[in-house]
Protein backbone atom coordinates (compact mmCIF):
# COMPACT_ATOMS: atom_id res chain seq x y z
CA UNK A 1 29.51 24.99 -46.28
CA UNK A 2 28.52 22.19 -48.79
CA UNK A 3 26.13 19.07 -47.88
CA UNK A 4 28.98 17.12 -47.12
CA UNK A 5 30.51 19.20 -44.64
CA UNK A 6 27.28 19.31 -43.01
CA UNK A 7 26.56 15.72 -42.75
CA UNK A 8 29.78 14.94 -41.51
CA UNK A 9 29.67 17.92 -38.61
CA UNK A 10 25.73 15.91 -37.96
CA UNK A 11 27.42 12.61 -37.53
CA UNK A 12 30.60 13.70 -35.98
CA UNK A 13 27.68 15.68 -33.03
CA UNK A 14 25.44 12.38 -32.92
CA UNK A 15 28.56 10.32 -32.08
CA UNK A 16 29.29 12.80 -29.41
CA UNK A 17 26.16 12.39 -27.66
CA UNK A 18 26.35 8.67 -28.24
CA UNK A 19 29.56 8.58 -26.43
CA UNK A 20 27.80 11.11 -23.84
CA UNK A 21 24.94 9.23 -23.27
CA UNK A 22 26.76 5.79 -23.23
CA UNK A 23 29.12 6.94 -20.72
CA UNK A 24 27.66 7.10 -17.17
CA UNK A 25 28.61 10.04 -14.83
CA UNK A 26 30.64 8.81 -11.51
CA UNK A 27 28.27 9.14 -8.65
CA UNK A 28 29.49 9.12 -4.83
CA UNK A 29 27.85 7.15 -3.30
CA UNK A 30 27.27 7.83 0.99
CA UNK A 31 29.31 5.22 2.14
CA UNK A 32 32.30 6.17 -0.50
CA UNK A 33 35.48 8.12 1.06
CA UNK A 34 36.98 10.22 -1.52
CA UNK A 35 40.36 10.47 0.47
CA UNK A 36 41.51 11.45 3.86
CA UNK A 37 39.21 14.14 5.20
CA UNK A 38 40.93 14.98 8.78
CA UNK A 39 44.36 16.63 8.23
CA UNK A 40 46.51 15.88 11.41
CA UNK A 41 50.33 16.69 12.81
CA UNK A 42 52.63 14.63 14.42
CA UNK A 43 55.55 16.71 16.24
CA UNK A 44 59.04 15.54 16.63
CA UNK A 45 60.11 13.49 19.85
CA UNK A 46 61.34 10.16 21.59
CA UNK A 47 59.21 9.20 24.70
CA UNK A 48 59.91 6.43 26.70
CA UNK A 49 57.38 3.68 26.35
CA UNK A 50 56.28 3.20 30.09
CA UNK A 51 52.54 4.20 29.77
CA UNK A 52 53.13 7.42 31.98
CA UNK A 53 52.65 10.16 29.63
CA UNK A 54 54.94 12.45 31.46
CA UNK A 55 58.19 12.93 28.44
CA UNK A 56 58.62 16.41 27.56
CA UNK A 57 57.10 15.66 23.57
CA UNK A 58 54.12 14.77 25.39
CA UNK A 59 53.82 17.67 27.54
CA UNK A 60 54.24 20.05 24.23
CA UNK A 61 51.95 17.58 21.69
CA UNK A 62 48.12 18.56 21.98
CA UNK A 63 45.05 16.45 23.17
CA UNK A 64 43.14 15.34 20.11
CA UNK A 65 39.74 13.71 20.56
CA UNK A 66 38.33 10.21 20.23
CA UNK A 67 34.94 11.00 19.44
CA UNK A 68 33.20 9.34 16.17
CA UNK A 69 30.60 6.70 17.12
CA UNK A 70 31.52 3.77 14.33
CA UNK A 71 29.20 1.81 16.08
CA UNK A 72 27.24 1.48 18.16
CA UNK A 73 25.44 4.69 20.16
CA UNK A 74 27.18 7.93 21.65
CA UNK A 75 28.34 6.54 25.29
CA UNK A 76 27.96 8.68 28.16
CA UNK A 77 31.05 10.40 29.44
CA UNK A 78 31.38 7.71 32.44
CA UNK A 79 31.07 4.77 30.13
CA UNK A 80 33.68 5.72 27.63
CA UNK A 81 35.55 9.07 27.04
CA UNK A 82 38.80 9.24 24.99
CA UNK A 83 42.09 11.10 24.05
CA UNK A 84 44.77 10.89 22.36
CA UNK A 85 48.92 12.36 20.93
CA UNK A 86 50.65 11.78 18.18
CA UNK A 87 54.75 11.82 17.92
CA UNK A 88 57.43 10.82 15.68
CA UNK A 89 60.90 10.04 15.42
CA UNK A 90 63.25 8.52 12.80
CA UNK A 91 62.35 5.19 13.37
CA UNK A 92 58.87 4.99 14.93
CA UNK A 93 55.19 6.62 15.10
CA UNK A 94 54.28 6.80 18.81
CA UNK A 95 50.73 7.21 20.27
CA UNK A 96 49.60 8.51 23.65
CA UNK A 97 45.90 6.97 24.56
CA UNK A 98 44.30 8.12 27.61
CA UNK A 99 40.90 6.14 27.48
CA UNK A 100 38.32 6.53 30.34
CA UNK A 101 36.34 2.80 30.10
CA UNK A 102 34.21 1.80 33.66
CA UNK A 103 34.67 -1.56 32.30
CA UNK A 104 37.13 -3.51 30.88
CA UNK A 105 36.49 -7.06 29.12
CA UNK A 106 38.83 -9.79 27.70
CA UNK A 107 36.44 -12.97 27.29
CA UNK A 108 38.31 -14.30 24.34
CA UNK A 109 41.36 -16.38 25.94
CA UNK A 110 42.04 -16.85 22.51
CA UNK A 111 43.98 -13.60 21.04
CA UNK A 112 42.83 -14.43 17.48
CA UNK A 113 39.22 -15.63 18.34
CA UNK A 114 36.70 -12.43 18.28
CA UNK A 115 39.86 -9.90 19.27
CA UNK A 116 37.52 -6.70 18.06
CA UNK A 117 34.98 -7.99 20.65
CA UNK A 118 36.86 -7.15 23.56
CA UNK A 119 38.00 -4.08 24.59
CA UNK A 120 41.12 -2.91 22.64
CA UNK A 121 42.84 0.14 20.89
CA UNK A 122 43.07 -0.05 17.03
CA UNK A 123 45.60 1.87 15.19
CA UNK A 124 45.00 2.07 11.59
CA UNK A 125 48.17 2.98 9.22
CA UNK A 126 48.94 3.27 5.45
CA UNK A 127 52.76 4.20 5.25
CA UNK A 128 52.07 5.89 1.78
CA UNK A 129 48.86 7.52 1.98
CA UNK A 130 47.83 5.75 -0.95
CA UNK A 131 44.03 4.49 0.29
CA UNK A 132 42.25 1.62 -1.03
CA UNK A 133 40.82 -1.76 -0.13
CA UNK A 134 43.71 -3.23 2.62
CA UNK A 135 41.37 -6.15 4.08
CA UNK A 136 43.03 -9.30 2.79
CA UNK A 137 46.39 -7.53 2.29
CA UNK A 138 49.29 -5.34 3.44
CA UNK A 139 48.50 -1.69 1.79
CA UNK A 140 47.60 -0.86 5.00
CA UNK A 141 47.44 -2.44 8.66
CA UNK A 142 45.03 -2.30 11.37
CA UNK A 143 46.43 -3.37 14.64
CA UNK A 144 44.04 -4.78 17.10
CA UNK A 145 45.99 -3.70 20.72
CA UNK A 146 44.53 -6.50 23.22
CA UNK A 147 44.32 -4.62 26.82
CA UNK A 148 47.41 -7.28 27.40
CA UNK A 149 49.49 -5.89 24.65
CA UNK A 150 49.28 -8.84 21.54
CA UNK A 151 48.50 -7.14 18.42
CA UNK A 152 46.08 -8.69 15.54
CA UNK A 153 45.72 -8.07 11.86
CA UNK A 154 44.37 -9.90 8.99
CA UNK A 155 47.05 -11.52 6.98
CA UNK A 156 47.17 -11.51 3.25
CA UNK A 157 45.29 -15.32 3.31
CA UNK A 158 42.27 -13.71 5.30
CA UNK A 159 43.86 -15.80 8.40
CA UNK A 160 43.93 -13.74 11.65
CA UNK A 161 47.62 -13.47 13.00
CA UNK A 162 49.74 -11.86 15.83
CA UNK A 163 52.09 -8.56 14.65
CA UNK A 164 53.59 -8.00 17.73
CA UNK A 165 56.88 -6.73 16.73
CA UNK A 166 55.36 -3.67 14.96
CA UNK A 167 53.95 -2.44 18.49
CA UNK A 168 55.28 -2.24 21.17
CA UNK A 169 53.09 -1.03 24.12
CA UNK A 170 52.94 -0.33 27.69
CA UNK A 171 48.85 0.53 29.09
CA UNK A 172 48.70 1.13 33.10
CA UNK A 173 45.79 2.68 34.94
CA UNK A 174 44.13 4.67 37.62
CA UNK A 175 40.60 3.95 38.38
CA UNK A 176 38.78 3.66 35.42
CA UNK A 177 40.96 5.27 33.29
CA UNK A 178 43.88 3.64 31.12
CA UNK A 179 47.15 5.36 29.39
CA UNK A 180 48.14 3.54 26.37
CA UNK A 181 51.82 4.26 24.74
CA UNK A 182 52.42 2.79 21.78
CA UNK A 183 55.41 2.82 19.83
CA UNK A 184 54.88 1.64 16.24
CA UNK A 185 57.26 0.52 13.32
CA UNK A 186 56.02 1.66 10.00
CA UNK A 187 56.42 -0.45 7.52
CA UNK A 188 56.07 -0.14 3.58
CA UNK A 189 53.07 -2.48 2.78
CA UNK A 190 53.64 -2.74 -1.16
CA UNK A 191 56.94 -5.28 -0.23
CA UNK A 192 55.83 -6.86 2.90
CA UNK A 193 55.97 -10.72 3.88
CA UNK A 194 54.53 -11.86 6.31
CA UNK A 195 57.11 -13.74 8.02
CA UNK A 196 59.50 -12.19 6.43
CA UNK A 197 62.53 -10.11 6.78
CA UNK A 198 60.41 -6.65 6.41
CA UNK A 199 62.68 -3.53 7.46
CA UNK A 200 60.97 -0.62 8.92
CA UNK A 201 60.76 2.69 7.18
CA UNK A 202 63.46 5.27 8.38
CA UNK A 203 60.92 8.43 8.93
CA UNK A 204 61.44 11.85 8.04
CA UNK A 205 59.55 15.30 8.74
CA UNK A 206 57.12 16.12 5.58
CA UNK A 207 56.24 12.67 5.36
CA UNK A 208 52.57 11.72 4.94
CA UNK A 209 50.60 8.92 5.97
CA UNK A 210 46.88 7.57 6.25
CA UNK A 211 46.42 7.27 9.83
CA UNK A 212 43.22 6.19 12.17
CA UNK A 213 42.59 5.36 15.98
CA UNK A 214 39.84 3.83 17.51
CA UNK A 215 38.30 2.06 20.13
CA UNK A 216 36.60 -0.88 20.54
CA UNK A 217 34.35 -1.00 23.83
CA UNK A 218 32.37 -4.17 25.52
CA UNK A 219 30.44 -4.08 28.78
CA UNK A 220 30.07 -7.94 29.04
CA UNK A 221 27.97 -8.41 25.83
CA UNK A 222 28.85 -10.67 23.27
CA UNK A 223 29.55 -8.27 20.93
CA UNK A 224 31.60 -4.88 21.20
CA UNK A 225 28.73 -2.21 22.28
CA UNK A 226 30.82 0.67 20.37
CA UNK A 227 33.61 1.21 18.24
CA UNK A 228 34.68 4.47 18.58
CA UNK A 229 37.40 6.34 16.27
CA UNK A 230 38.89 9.64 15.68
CA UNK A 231 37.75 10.83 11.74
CA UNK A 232 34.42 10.98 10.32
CA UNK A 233 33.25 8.17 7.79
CA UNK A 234 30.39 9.58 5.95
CA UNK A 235 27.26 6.84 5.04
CA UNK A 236 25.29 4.28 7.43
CA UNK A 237 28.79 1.67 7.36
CA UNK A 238 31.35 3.59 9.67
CA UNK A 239 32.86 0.09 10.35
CA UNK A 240 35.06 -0.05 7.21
CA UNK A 241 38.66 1.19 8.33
CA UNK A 242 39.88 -2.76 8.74
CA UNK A 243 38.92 -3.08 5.14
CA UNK A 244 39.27 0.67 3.39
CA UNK A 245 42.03 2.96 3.99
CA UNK A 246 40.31 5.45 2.16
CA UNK A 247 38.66 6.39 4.75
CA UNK A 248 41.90 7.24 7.62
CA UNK A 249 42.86 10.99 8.47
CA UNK A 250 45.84 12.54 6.57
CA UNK A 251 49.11 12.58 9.23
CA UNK A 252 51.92 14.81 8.65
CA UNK A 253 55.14 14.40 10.23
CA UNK A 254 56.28 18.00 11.34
């Protein structure tokens, strides 16, 4: 090998290294969700929306828990304790709550004012399972289910607005413990308008979706005592499904 073949291999390694050392490694940070973590099934079946429980889907579908402190402290059993099914059909994504709460609080009159301070079941969805930031638009939706049935969402100009016909839900109780049944259009966020003529997705079985419940619990404090949801968020901010859908479970329609 002559000088010049070894002063070119020298430069060609030293720009290597440049490149190397120029380049910095990806580090993941705590509070970073590389993708859906839980992997969950949704079975086939068309319950009535009536807040019983009692269809036949609902009878075979399993009890999955509610049981990741987002904020907040673990509550005891008595305080808060929930539950929850999954089913599908062609044209919605129904969920079966059964939330054990010994008090329930509504001190916005407002629906939009403070909704996550009150007591209310949030359902988290990304039709495509695509992740990413979803806070000031419609790659994803988190729908804030007021213990009266409104549902809230940010809309794509950070304004807080009702989405009621994407949920439609019937809650009734015994003692301190409320059903929720929730039957949800899904809806392809990369075309939607708010206001708009959206059409709901027609849903098949193999289909996958990002998908999150939670929780929010007050005992007459100003602020929500816990949040409480259904998948792990690694890092000290668990509070960062109404922003990042990176962070929902994985659901399957089987």
């Amino acid at each position: 090998m002559n000088r010049d073949s070894i002063l070119g291999l020298s430069i060609a390694f030293l720009a290597v290294v440049f490149v190397m050392w120029q380049t910095p490694s990806k580090t993941v940070h705590e509070n970073e969700a590389p993708g859906p973590k839980a992997h969950l099934d949704a079975a086939y079946g068309t319950p009535l929306i009536d807040g019983s429980g009692t269809d036949e889907i609902w009878q075979e579908a399993p009890w999955l828990p509610l049981d990741q402190v987002w904020i907040g402290q673990t509550p005891a059993p008595e305080d808060f304790n929930g539950r929850y099914k999954i089913a599908w059909d062609e044209n919605n994504l129904y969920i079966l709550a059964e939330i054990t709460d010994d008090t329930l609080i509504d001190i916005h009159p407002d629906g939009l004012l403070k909704y996550w301070d009150d007591d209310c079941l949030e359902i988290f969805i990304d039709e495509d399972a695509s992740g990413g930031n979803h806070q000031y638009n419609y790659n994803a939706f988190a729908y804030h289910i007021a213990l009266d049935g409104k549902v809230v969402d940010c809309a794509s100009d950070s304004s807080f607005q009702y989405f009621n016909d994407h949920c439609l839900t019937r809650r009734t109780g015994s003692g301190k413990t409320s059903t929720w049944e929730v039957a949800m259009k899904i809806f392809d966020g990369n075309d939607y308008q708010f206001g708009g003529q959206n059409i709901p997705k027609l849903l098949k079985s193999g289909k996958k979706m990002g998908f999150a419940l939670a929780y929010c619990d007050n005992d007459h404090s100003a602020e929500r005592e816990n949040f409480i949801g259904n998948v792990f968020v690694a890092g000290t901010d668990k509070n960062r499904g109404w922003i990042d859908a990176g962070i929902f479970g994985l659901l399957e329609l089987k």
